[in-house]
N, C-alpha and C. Protein backbone atom coordinates (compact mmCIF):
# COMPACT_ATOMS: atom_id res chain seq x y z
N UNK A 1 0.85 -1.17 0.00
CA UNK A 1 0.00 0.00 0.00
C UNK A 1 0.90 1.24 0.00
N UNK A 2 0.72 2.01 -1.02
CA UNK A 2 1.77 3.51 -1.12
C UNK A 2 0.77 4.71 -0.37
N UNK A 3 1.58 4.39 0.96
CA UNK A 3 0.65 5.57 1.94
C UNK A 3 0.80 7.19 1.38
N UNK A 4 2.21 7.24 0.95
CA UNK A 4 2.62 8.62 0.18
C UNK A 4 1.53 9.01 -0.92
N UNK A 5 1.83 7.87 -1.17
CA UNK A 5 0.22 8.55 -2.71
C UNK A 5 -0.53 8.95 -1.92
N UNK A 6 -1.06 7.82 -1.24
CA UNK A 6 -2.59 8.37 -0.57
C UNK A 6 -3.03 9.24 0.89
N UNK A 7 -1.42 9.40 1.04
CA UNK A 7 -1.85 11.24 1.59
C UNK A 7 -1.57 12.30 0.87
N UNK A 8 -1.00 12.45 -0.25
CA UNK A 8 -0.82 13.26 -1.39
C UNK A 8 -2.43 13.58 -2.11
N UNK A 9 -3.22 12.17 -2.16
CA UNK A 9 -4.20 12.25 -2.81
C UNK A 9 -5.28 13.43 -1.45
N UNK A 10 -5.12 12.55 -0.21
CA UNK A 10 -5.86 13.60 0.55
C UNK A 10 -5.87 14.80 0.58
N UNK A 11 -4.65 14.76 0.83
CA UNK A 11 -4.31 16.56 0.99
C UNK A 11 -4.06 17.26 -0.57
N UNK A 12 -4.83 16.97 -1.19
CA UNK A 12 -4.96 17.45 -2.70
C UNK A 12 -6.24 18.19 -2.37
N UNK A 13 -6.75 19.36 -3.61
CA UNK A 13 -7.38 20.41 -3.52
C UNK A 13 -8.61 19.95 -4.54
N UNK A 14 -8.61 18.76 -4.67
CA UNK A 14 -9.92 17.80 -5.65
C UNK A 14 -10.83 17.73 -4.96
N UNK A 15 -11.65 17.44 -5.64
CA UNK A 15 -13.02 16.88 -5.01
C UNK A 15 -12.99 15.43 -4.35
N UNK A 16 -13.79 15.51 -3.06
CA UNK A 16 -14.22 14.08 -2.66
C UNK A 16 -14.47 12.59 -3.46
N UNK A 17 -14.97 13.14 -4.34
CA UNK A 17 -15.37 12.05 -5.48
C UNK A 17 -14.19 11.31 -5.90
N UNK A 18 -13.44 12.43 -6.29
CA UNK A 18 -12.21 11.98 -7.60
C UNK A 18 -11.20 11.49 -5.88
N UNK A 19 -10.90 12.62 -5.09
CA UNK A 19 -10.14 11.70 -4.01
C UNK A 19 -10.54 10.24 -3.88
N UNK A 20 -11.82 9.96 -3.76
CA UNK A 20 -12.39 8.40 -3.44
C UNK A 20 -11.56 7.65 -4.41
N UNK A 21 -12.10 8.18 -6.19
CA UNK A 21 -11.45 7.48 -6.86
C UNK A 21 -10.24 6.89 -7.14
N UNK A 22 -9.47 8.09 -6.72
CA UNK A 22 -8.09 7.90 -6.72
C UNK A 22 -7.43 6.56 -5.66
N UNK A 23 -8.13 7.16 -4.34
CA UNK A 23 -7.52 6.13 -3.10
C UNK A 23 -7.84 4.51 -3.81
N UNK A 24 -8.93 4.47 -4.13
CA UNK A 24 -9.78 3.24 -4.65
C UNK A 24 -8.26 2.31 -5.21
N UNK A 25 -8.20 3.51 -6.35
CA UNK A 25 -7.25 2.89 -7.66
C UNK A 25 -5.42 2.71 -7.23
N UNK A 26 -4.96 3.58 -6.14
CA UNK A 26 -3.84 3.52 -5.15
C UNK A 26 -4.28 1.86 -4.47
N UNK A 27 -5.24 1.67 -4.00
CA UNK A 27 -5.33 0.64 -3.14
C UNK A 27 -5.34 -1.12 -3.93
N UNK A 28 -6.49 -0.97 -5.27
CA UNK A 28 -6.10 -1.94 -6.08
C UNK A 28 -5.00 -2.33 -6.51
N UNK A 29 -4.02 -1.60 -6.30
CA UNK A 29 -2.47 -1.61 -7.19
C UNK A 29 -2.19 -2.70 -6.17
N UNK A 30 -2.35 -2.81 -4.50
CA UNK A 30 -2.09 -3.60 -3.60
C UNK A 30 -2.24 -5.31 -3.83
N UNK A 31 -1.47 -6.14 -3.91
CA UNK A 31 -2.28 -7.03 -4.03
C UNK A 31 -2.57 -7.83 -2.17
N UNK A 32 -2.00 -7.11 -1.47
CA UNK A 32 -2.44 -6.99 0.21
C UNK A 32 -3.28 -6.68 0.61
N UNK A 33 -4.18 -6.06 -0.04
CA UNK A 33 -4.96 -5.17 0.46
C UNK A 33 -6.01 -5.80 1.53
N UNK A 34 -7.06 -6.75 0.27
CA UNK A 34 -7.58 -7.18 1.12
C UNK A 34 -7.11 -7.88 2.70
N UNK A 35 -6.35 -8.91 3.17
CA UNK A 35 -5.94 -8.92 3.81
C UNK A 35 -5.64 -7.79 4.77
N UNK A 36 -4.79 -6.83 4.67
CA UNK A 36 -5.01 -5.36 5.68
C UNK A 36 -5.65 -5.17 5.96
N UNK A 37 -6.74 -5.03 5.43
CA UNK A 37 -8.46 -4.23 5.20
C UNK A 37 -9.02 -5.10 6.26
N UNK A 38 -8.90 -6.48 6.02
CA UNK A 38 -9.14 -7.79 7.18
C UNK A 38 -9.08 -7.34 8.49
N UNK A 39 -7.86 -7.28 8.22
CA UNK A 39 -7.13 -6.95 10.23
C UNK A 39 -7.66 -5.81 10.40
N UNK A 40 -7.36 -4.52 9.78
CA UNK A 40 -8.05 -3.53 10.14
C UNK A 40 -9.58 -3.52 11.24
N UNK A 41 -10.43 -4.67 10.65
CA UNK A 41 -11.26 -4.31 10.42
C UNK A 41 -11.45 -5.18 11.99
N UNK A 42 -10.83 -6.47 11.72
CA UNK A 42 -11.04 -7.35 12.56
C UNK A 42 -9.97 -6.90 14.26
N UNK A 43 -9.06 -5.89 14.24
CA UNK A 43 -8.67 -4.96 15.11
C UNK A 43 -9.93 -3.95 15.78
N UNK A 44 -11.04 -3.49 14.77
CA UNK A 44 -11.79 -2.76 15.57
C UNK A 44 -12.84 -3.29 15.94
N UNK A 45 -13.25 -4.20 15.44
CA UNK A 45 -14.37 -5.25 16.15
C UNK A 45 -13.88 -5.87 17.49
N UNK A 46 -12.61 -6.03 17.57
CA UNK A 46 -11.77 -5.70 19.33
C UNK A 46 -11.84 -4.81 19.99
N UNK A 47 -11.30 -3.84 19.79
CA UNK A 47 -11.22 -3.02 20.24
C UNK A 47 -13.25 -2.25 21.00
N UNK A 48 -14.53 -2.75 20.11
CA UNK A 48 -15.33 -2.49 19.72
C UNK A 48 -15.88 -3.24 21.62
N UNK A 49 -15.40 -4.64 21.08
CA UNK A 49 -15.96 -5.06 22.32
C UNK A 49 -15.62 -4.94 23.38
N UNK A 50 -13.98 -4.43 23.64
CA UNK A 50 -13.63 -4.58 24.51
C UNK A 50 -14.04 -3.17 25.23
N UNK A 51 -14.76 -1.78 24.46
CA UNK A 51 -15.10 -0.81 25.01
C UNK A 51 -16.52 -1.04 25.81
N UNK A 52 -17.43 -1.97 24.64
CA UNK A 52 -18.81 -2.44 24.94
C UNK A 52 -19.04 -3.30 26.46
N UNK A 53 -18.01 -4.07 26.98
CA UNK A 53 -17.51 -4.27 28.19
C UNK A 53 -17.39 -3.89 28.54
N UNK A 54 -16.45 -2.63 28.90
CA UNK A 54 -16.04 -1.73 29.67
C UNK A 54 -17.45 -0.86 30.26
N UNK A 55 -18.11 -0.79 29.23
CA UNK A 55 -19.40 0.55 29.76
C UNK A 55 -20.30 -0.62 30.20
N UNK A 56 -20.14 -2.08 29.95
CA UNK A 56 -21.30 -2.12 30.79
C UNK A 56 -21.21 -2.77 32.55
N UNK A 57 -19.21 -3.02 32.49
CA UNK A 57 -19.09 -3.00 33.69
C UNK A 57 -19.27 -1.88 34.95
N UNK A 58 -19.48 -0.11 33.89
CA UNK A 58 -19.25 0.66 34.29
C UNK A 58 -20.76 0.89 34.65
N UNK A 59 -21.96 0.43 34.23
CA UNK A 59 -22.72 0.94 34.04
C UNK A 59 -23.40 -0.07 35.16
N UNK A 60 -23.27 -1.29 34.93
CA UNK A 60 -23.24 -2.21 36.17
C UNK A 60 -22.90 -1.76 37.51
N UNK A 61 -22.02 -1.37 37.50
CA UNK A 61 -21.25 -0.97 39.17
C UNK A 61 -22.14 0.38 39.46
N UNK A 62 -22.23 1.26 38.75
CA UNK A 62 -23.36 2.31 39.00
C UNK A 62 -24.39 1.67 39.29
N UNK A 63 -25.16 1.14 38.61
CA UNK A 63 -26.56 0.64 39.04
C UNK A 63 -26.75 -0.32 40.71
N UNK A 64 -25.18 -0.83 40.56
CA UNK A 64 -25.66 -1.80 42.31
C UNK A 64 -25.61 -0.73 43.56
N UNK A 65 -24.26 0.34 43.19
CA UNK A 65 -24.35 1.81 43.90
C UNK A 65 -25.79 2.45 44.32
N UNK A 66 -26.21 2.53 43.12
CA UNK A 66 -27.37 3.57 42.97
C UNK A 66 -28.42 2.65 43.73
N UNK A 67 -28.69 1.49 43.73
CA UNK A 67 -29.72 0.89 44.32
C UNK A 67 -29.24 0.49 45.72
N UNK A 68 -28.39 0.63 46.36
CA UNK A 68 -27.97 0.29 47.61
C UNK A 68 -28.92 1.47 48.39
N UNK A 69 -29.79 0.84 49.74
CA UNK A 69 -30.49 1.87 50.42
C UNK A 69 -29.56 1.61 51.17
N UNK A 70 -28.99 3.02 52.30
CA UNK A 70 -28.51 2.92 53.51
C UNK A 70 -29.38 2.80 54.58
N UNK A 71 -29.35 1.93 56.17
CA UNK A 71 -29.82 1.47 56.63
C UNK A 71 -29.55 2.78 58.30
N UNK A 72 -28.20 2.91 58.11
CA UNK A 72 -27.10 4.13 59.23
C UNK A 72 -26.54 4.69 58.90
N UNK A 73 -26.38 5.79 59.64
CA UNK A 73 -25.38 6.98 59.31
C UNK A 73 -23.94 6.37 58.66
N UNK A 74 -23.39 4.87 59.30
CA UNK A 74 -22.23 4.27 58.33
C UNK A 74 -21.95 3.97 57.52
N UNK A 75 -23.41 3.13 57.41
CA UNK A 75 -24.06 2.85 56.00
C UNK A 75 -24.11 3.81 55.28
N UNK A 76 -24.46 5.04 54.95
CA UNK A 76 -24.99 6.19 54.76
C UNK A 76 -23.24 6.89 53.64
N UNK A 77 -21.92 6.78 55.46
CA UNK A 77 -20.88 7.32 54.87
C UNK A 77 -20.07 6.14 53.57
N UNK A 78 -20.54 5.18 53.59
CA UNK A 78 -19.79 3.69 52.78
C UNK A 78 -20.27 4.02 51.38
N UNK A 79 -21.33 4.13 51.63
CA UNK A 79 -22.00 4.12 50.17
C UNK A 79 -21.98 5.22 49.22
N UNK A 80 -21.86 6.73 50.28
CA UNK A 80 -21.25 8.28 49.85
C UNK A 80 -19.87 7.33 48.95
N UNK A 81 -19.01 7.19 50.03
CA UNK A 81 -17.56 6.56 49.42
C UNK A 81 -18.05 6.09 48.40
N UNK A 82 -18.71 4.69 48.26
CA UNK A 82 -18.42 3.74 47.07
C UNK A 82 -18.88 4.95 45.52
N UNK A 83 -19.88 5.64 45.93
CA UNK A 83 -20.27 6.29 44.74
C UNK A 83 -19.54 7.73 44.58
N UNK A 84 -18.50 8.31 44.63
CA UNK A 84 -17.72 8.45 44.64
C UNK A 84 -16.53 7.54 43.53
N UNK A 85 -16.34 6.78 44.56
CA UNK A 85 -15.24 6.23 44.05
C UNK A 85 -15.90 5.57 42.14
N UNK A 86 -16.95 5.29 42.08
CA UNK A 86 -17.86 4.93 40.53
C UNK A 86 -18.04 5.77 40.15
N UNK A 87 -17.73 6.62 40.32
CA UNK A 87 -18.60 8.47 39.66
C UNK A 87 -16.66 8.40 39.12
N UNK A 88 -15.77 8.45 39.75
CA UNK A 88 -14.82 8.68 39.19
C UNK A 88 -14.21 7.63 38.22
N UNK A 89 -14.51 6.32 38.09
CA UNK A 89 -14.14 5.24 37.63
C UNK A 89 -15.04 5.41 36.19
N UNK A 90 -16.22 5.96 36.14
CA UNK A 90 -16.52 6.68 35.17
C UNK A 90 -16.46 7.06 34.46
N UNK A 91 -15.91 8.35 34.84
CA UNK A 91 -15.31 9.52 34.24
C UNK A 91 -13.80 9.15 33.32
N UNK A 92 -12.79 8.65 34.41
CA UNK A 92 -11.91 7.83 33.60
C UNK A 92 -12.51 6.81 32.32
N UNK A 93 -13.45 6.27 32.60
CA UNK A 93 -13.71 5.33 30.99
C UNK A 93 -13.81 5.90 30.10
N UNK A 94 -15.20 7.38 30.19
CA UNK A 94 -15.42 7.89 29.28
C UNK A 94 -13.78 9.16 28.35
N UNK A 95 -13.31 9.41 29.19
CA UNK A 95 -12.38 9.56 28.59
C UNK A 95 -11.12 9.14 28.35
N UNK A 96 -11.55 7.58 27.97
CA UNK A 96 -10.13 6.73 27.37
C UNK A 96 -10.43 7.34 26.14
């Protein structure tokens, strides 16, 4: 794959169209391609799930938080903590 062409072709002052065309016809020259295109693809369907996990462990641990009633004032300070500590565990996911 000649990445040089096909950031030359990007950063060209053409139209979308003819860019498409061009990358298209840069990429057939490959006879790799398919294969790349494979992994590529089969890299973000990883990556895909492994985020789709992530939010719903995140989203999980919120929900047992959020439904915990406190019973005492200890109870009361544990559960302040735990949600807390998920409010920030959160925040870190959403901005991986």
């Amino acid at each position: 794959m000649d990445l040089e062409k096909i950031k030359a072709i990007v950063n060209s002052d053409i139209s979308k169209e003819h860019q498409e065309s061009l990358i298209v016809t840069v990429l057939s020259q490959d006879k790799n391609v398919i294969p790349n295109i494979l992994n590529l693809l089969e890299r973000e369907r990883i990556q895909q799930k492994e985020l789709l996990l992530d939010t719903n462990l995140e989203l999980s641990r919120a929900l047992v938080i959020m439904n915990k009633n406190p019973e005492s004032r200890s109870a009361k300070k544990i559960i302040n903590e735990e949600r807390i500590f998920v409010v920030e565990e959160i925040k870190k996911h959403y901005k991986k």
